[in-house]
C-alpha atoms as a PDB file:
ATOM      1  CA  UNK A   1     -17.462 -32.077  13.479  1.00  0.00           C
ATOM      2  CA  UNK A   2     -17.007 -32.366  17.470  1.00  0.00           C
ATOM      3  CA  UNK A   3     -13.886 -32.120  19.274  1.00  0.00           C
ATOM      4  CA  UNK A   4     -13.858 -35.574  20.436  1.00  0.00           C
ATOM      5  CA  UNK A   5     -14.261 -36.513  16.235  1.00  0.00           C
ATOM      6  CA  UNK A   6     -11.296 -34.176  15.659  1.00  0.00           C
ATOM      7  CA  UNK A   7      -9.330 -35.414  18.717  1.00  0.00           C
ATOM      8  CA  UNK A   8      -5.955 -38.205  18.207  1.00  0.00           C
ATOM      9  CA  UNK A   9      -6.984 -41.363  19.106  1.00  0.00           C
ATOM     10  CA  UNK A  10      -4.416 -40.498  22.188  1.00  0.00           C
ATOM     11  CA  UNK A  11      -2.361 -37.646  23.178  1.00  0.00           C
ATOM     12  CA  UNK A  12       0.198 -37.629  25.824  1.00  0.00           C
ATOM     13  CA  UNK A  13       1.644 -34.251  26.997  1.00  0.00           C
ATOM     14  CA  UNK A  14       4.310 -32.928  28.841  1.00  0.00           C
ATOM     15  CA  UNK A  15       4.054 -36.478  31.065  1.00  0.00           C
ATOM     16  CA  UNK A  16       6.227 -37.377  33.694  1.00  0.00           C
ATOM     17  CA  UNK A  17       6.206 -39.717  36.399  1.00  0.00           C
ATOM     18  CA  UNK A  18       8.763 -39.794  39.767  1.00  0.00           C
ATOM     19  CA  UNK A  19       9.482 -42.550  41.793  1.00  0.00           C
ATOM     20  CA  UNK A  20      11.474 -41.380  44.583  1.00  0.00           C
ATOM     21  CA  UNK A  21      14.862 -40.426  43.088  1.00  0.00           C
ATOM     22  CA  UNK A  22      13.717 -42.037  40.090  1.00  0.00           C
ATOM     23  CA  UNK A  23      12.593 -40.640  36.832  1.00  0.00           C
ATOM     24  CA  UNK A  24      10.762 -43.139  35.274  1.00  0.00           C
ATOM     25  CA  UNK A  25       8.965 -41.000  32.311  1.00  0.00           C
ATOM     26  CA  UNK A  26      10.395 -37.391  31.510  1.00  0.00           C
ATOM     27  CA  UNK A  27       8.429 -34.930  29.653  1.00  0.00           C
ATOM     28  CA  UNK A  28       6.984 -37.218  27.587  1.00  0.00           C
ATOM     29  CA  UNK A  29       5.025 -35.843  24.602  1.00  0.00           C
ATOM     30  CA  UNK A  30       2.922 -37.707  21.542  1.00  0.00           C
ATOM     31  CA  UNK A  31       0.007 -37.621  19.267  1.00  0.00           C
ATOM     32  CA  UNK A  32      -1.333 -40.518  17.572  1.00  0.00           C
ATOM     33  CA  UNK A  33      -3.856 -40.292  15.306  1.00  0.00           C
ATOM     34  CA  UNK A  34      -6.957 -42.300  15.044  1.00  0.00           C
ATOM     35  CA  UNK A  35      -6.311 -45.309  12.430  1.00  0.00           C
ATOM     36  CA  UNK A  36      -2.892 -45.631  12.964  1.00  0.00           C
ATOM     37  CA  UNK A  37      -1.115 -48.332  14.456  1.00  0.00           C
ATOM     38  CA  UNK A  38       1.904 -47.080  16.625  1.00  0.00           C
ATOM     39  CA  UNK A  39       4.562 -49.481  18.095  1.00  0.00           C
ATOM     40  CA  UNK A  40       6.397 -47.990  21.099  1.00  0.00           C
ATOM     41  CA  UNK A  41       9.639 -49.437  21.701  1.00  0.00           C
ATOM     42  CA  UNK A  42      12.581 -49.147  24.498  1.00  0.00           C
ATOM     43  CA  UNK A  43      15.179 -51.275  26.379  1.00  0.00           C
ATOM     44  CA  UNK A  44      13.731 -52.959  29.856  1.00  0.00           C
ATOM     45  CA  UNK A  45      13.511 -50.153  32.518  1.00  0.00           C
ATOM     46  CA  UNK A  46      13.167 -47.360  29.450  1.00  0.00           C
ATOM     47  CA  UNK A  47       9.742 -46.502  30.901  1.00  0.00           C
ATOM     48  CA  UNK A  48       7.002 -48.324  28.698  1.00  0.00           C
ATOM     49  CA  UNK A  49       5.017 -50.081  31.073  1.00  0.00           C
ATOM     50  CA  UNK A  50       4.934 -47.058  33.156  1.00  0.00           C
ATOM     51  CA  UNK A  51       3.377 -45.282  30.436  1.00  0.00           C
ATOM     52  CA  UNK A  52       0.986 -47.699  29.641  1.00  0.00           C
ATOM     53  CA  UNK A  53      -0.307 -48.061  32.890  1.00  0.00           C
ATOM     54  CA  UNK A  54      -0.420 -44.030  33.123  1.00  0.00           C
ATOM     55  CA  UNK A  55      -2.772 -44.539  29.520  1.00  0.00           C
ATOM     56  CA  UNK A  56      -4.549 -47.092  31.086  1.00  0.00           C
ATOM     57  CA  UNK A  57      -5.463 -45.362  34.694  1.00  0.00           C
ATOM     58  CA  UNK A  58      -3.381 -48.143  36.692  1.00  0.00           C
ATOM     59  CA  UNK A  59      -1.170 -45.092  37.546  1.00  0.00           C
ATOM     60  CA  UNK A  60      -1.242 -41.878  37.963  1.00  0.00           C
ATOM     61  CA  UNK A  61       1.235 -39.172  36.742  1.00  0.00           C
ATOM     62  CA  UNK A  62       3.585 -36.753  38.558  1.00  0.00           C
ATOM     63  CA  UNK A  63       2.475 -34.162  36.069  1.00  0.00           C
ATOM     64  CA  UNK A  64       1.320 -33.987  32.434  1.00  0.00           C
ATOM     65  CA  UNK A  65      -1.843 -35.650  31.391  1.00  0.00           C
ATOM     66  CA  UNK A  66      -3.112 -38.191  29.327  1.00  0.00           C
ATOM     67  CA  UNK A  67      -6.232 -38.169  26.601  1.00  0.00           C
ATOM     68  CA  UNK A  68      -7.626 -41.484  25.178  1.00  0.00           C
ATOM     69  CA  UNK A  69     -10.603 -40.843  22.061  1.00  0.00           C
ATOM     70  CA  UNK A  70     -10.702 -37.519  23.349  1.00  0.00           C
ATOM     71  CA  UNK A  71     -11.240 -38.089  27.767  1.00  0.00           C
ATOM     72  CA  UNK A  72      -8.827 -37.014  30.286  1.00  0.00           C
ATOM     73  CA  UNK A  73      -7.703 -40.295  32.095  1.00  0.00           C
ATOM     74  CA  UNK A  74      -7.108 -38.924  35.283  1.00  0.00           C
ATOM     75  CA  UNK A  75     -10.211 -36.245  35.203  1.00  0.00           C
ATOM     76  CA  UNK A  76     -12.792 -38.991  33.289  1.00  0.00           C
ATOM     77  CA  UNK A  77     -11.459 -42.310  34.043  1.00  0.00           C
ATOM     78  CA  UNK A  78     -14.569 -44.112  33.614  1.00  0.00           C
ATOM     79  CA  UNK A  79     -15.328 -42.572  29.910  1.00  0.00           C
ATOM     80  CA  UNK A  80     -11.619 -43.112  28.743  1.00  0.00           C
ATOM     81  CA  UNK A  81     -11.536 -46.979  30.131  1.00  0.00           C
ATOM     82  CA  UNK A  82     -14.636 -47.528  28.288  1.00  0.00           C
ATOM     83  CA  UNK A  83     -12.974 -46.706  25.276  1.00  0.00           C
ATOM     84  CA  UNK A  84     -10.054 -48.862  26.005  1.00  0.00           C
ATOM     85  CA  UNK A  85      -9.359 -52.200  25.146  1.00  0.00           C
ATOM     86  CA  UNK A  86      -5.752 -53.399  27.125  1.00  0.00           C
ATOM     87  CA  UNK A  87      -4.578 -56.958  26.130  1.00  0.00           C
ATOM     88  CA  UNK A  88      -1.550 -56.934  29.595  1.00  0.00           C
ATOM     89  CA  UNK A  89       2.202 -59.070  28.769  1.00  0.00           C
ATOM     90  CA  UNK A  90       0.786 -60.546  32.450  1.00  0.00           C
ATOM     91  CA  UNK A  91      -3.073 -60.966  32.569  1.00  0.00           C
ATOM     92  CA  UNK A  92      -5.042 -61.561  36.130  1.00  0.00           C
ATOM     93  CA  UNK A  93      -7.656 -63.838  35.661  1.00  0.00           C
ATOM     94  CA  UNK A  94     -10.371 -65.805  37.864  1.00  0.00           C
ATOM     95  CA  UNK A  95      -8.523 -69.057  37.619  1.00  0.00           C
ATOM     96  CA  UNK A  96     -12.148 -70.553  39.036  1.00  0.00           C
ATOM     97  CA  UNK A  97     -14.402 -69.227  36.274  1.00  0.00           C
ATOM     98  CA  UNK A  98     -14.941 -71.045  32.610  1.00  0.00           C
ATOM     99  CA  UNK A  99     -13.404 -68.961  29.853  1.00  0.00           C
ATOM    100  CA  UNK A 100     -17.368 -68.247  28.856  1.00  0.00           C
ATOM    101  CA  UNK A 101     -17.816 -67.287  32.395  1.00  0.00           C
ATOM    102  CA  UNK A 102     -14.711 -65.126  32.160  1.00  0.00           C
ATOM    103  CA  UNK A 103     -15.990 -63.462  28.648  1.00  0.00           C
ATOM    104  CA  UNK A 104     -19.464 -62.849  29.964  1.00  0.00           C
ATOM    105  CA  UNK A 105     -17.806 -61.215  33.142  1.00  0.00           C
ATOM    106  CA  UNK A 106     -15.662 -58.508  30.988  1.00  0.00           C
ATOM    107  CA  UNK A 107     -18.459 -58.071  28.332  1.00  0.00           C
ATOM    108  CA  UNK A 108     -21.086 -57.106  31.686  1.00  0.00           C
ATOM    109  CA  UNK A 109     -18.658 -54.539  33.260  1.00  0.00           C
ATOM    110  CA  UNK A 110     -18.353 -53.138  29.741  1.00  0.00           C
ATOM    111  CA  UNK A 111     -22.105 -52.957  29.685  1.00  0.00           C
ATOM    112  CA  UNK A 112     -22.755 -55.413  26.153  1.00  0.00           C
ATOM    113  CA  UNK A 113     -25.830 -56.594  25.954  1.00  0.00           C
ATOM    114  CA  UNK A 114     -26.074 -60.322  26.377  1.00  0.00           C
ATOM    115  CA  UNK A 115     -26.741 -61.400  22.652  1.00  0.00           C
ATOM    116  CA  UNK A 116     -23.873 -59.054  21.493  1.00  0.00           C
ATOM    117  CA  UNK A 117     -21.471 -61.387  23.882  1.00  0.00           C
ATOM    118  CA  UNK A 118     -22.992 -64.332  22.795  1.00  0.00           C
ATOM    119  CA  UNK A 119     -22.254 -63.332  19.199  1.00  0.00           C
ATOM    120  CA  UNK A 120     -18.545 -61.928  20.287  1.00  0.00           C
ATOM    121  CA  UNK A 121     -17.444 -65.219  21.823  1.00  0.00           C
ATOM    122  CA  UNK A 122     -18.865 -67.411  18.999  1.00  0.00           C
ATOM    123  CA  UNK A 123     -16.642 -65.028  16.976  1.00  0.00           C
ATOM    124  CA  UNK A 124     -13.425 -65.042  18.783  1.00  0.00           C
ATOM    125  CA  UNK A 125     -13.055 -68.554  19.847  1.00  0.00           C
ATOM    126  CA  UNK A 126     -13.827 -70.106  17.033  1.00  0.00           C
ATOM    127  CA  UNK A 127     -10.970 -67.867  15.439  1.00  0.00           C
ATOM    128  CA  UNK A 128      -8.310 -68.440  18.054  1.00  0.00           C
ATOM    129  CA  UNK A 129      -9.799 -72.666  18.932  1.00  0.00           C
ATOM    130  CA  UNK A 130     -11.018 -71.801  22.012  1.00  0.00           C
ATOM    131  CA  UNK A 131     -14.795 -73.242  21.830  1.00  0.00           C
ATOM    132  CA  UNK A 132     -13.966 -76.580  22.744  1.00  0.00           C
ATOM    133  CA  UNK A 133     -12.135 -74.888  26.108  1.00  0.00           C
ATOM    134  CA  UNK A 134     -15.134 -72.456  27.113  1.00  0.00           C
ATOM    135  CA  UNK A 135     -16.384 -74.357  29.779  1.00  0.00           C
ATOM    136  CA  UNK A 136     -13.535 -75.476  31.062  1.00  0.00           C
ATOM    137  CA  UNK A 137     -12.097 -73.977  33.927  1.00  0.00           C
ATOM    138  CA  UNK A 138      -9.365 -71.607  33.267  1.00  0.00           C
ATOM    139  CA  UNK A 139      -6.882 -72.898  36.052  1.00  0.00           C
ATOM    140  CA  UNK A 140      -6.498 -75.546  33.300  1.00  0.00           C
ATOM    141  CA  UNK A 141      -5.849 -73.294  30.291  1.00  0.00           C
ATOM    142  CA  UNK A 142      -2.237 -73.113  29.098  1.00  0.00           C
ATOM    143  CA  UNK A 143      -0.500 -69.893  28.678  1.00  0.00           C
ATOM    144  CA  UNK A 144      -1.227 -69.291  25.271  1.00  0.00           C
ATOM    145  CA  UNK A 145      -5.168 -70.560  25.643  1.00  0.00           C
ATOM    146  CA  UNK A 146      -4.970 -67.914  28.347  1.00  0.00           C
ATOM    147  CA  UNK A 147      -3.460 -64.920  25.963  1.00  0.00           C
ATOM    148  CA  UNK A 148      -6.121 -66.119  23.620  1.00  0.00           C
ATOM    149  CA  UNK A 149      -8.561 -65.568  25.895  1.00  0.00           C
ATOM    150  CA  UNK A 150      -7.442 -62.184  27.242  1.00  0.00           C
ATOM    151  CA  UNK A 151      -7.458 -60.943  23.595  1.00  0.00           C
ATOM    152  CA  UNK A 152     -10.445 -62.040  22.805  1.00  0.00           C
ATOM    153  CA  UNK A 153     -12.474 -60.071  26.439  1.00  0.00           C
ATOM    154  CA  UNK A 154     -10.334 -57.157  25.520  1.00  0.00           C
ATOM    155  CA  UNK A 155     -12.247 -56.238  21.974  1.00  0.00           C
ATOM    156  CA  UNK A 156     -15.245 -57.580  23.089  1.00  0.00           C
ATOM    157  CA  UNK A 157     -16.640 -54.512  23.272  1.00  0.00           C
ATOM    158  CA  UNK A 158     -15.166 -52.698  20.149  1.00  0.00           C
ATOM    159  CA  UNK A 159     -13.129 -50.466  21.814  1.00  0.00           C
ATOM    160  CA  UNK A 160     -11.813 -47.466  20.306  1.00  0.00           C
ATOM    161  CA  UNK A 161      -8.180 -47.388  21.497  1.00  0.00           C
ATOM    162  CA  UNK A 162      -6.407 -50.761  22.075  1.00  0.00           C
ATOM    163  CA  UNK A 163      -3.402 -50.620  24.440  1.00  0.00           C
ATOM    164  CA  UNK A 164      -1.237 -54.201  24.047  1.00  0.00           C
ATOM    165  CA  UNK A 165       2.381 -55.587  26.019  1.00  0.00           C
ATOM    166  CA  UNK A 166       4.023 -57.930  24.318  1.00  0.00           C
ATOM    167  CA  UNK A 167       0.555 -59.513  22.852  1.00  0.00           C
ATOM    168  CA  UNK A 168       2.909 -63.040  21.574  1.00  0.00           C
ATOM    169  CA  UNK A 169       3.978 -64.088  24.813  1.00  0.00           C
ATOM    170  CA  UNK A 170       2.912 -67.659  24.977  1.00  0.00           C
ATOM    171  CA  UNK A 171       1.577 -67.930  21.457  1.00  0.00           C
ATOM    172  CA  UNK A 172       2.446 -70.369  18.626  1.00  0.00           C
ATOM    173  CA  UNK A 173       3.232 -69.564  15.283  1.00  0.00           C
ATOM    174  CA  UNK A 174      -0.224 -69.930  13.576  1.00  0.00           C
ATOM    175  CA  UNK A 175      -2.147 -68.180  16.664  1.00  0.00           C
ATOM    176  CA  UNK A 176       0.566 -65.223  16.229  1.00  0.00           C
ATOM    177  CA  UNK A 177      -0.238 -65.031  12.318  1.00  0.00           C
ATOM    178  CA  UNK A 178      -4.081 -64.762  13.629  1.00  0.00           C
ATOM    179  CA  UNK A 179      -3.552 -61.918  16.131  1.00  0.00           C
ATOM    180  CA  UNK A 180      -1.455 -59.825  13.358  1.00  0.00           C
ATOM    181  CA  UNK A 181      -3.859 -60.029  10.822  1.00  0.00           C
ATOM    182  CA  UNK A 182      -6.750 -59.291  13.916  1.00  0.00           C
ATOM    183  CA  UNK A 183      -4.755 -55.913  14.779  1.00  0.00           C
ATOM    184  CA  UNK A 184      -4.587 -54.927  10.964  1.00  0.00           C
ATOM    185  CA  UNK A 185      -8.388 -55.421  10.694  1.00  0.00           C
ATOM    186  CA  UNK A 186      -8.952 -53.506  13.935  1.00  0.00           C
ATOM    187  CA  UNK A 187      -6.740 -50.330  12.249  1.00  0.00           C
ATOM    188  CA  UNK A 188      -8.603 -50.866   9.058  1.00  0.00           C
ATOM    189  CA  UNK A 189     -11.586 -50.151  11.196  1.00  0.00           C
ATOM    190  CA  UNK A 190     -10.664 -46.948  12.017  1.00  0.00           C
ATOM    191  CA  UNK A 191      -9.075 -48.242  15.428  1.00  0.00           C
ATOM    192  CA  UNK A 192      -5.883 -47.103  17.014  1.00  0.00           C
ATOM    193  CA  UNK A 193      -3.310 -49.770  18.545  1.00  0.00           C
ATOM    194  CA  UNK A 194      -0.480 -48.245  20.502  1.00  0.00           C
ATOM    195  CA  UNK A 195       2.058 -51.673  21.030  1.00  0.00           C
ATOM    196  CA  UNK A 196       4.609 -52.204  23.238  1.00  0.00           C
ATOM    197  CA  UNK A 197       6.661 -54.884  22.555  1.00  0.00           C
ATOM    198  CA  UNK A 198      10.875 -56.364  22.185  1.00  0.00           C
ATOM    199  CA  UNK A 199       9.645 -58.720  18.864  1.00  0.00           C
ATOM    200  CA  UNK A 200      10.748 -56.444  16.462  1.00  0.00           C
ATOM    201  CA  UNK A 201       9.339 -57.895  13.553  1.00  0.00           C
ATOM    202  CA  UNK A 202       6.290 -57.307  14.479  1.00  0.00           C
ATOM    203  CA  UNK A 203       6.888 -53.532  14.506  1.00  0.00           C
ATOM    204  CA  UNK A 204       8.564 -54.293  10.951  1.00  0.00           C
ATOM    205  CA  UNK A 205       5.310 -55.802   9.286  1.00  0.00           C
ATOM    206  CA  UNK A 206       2.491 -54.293  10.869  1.00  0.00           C
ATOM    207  CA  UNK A 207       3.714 -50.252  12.832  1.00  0.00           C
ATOM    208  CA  UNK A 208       2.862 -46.975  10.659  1.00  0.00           C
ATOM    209  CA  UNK A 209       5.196 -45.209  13.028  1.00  0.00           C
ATOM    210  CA  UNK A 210       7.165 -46.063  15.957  1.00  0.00           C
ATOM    211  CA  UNK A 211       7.963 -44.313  18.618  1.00  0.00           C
ATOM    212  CA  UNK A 212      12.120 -45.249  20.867  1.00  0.00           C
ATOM    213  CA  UNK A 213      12.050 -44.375  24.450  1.00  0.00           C
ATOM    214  CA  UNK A 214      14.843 -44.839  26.748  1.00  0.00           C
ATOM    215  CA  UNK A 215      16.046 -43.440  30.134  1.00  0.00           C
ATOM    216  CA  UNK A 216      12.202 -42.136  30.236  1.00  0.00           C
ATOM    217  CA  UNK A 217      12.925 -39.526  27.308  1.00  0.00           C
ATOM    218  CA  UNK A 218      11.670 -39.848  23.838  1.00  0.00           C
ATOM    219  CA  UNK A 219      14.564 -40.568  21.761  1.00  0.00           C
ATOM    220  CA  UNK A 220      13.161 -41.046  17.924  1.00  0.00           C
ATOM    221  CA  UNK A 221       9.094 -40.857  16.758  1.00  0.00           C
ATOM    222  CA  UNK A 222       8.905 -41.038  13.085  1.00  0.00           C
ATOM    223  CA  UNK A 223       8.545 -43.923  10.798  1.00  0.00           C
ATOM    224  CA  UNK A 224      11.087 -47.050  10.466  1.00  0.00           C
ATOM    225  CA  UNK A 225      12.368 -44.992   7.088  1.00  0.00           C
ATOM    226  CA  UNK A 226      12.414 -42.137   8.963  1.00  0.00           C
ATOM    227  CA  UNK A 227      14.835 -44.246  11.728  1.00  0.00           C
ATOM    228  CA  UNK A 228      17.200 -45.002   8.567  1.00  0.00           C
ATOM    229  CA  UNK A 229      17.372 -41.665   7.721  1.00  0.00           C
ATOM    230  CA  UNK A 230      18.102 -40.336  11.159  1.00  0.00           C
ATOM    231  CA  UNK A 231      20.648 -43.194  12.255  1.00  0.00           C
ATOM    232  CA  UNK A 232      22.162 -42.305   8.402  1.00  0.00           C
ATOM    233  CA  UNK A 233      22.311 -46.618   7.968  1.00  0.00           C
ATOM    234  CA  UNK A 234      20.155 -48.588   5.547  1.00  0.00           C
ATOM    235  CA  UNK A 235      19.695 -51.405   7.899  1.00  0.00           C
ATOM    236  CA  UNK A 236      16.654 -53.441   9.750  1.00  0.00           C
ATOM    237  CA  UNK A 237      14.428 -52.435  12.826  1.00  0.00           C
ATOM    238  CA  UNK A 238      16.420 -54.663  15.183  1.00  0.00           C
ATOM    239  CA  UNK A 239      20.175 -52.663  13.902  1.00  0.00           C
ATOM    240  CA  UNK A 240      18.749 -49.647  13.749  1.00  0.00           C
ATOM    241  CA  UNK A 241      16.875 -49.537  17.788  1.00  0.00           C
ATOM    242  CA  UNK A 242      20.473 -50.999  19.242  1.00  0.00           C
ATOM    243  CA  UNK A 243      22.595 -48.403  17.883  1.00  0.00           C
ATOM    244  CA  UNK A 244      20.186 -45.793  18.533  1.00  0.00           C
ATOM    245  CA  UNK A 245      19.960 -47.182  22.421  1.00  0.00           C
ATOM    246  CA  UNK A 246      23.031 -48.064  22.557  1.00  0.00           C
ATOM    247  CA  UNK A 247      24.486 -44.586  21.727  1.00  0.00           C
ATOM    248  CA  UNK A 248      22.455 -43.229  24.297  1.00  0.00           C
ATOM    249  CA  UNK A 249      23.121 -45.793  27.411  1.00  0.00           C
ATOM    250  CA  UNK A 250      27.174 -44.593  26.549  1.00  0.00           C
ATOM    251  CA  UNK A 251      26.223 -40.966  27.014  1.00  0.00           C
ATOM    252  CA  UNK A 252      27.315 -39.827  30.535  1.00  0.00           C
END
């Protein structure tokens, strides 16, 4: 067995990241295995996006580093990205291509072949109703066509490690249930999902673990029966992260 095989599907250690006089991630530290689908939750400003844009090379760290399937972000940023598939709460995309055009784009900077795409796009928009739409232009795509579409370039090209922000924004009930049961497939496949996201039920029906940061410190990593335990309450997800938060924003 190779130390990539034996590697977590992404480790984090000691990672902090300063801006200015602020300290938006501090000392952050976590191992998640291949196969497991880990939810990573925190009040606005707690310091998620930062770290997901650290795990995704948008940023770079103060100190600390980053591993993702077993490559150094910030020392083998091409490597790790290919492994990555990151489904953004905020997209970018080239309002002036098609959606196919758009698909095609993402699946030839991720180097798959032509016929795998072709295959890939069949599969994905006829899942999330998007075949009728893939020549149209996406400047006239609604939000959720656009999330759609965004989800579907991401795991294109099977990636390994699959990074998501708030992956319902925009989405309507029955495209929500189809995205849920499309993460638990992708963690059946041996995939790791590391989600960020305030929809709590979602964490509820699908996490293994979860992971509560706030004020850029870990505060609680363990599973939601874990979370009972600690907070000493037999209560939901939603009870359970605002006293745990709460308590903390009171501290001095």
């Amino acid at each position: 067995m190779t130390e990539e095989t034996k590697s977590p599907g992404i480790l984090i250690e000691n990672l902090t990241k300063n801006y200015e006089d602020l300290v938006a991630v501090n000392n952050l530290n976590l191992s998640i295995p291949r196969g497991e689908f880990f939810s990573f939750l925190g009040p606005n400003g707690a310091g998620k996006t930062t770290t997901i844009k650290i795990l995704t090379g948008l940023v770079r760290p103060s100190s600390g580093r980053t591993l993702v399937a077993g490559y150094d972000v910030q020392q083998n940023p091409v490597e790790a990205k290919r492994r990555i598939g990151y489904i953004p709460d905020h997209p970018y995309l080239y309002e002036k291509l098609s959606g196919r055009d758009f698909f095609r784009f993402v699946g030839d900077l991720f180097g798959v072949p032509r016929d795998q795409q072709d295959e890939k796009l069949e599969y994905f928009f006829k899942m999330f109703s998007l075949l009728s739409a893939a020549d149209k232009l996406i400047e006239n795509y609604s939000h959720g066509m656009r999330q759609k579409l965004v989800i579907s370039a991401s795991l294109m090209h099977d990636p390994e490690i699959i990074i998501v922000d708030e992956p319902m924004v925009g989405l309507d009930p029955q495209s929500a249930r189809i995205v849920k049961d499309l993460f638990h497939l992708q963690v059946e496949m041996g995939r790791t999902i590391f989600l960020s996201t305030h929809v709590l039920s979602i964490t509820e029906e699908l996490a293994d673990r979860i992971g509560i940061i706030n004020r850029g410190k870990l505060q609680f990593l363990g599973t939601i029966e874990e979370l009972r335990v600690h907070q000493k309450r037999d209560a939901n997800l939603e009870e359970l992260f605002l006293d745990l938060t709460q308590s903390v924003a009171a501290e001095p």
